[in-house]
Protein backbone atom coordinates (compact mmCIF):
# COMPACT_ATOMS: atom_id res chain seq x y z
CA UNK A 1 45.18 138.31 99.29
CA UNK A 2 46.83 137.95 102.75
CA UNK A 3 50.34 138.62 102.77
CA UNK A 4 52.30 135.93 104.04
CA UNK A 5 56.13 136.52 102.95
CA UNK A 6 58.40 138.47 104.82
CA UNK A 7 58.78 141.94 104.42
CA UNK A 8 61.81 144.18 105.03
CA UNK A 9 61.07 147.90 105.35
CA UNK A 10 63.17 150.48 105.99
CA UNK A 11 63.06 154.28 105.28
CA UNK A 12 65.24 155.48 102.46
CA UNK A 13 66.39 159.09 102.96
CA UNK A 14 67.73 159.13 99.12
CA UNK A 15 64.34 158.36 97.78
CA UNK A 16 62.54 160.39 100.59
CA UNK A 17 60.24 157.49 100.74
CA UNK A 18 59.77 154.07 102.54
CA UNK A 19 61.04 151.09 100.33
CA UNK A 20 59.45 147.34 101.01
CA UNK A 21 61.94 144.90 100.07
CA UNK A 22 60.28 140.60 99.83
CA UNK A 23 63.47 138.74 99.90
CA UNK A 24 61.62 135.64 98.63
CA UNK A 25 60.59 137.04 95.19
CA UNK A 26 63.62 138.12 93.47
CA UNK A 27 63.41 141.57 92.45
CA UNK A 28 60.15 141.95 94.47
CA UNK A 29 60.19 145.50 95.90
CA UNK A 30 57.66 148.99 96.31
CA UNK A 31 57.42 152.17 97.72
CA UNK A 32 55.26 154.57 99.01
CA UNK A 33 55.62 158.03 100.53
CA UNK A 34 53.93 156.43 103.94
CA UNK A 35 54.52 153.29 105.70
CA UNK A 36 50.80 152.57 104.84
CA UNK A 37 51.01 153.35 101.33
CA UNK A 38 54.80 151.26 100.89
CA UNK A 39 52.68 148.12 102.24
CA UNK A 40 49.68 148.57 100.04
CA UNK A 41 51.67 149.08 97.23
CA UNK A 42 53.95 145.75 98.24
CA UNK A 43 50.51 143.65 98.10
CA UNK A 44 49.69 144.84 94.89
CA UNK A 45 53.69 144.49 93.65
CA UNK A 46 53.41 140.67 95.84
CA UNK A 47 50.03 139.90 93.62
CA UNK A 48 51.54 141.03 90.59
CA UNK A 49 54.55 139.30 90.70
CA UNK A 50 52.99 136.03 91.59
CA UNK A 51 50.39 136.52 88.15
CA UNK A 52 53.62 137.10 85.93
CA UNK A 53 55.48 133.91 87.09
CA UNK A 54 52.39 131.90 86.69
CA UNK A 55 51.49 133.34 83.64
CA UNK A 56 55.39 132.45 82.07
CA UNK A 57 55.22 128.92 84.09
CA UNK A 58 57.51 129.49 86.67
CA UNK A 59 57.48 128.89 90.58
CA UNK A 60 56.28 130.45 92.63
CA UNK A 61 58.37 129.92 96.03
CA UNK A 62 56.05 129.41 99.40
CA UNK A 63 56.28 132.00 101.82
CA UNK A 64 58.54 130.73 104.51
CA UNK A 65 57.77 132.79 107.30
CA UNK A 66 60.72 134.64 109.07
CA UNK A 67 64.11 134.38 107.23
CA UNK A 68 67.21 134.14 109.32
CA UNK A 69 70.08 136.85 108.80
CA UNK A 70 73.41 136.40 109.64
């Protein structure tokens, strides 16, 4: 699965690790102890995410591409 919805990432010194935030999927978020290992972990959180709202009928929103902040 290509990944195709934004992805926020920013380094967390609290957690000591990097933390991938997917502002599209509420409540979507990883981690990993390398910026590698925080995206691999987001695809798998991304894939997961997507199973459980099909699985309970919901939507699943299309990725938008880049979101605008204010």
């Amino acid at each position: 699965m290509s990944i195709k919805y934004e992805l926020i990432i920013y380094w967390s010194e609290e957690d000591q690790s990097f933390i991938v935030e997917v502002p599209e999927l509420s409540g979507c978020m990883a981690d990993g102890n390398t910026y590698e290992q925080a995206l691999a972990n987001a695809q798998k959180v991304i894939e997961e995410w997507i199973a459980t709202a099909q699985a309970l009928n919901r939507p699943v929103p299309e990725p938008r591409g880049r979101l605008m902040y204010a």
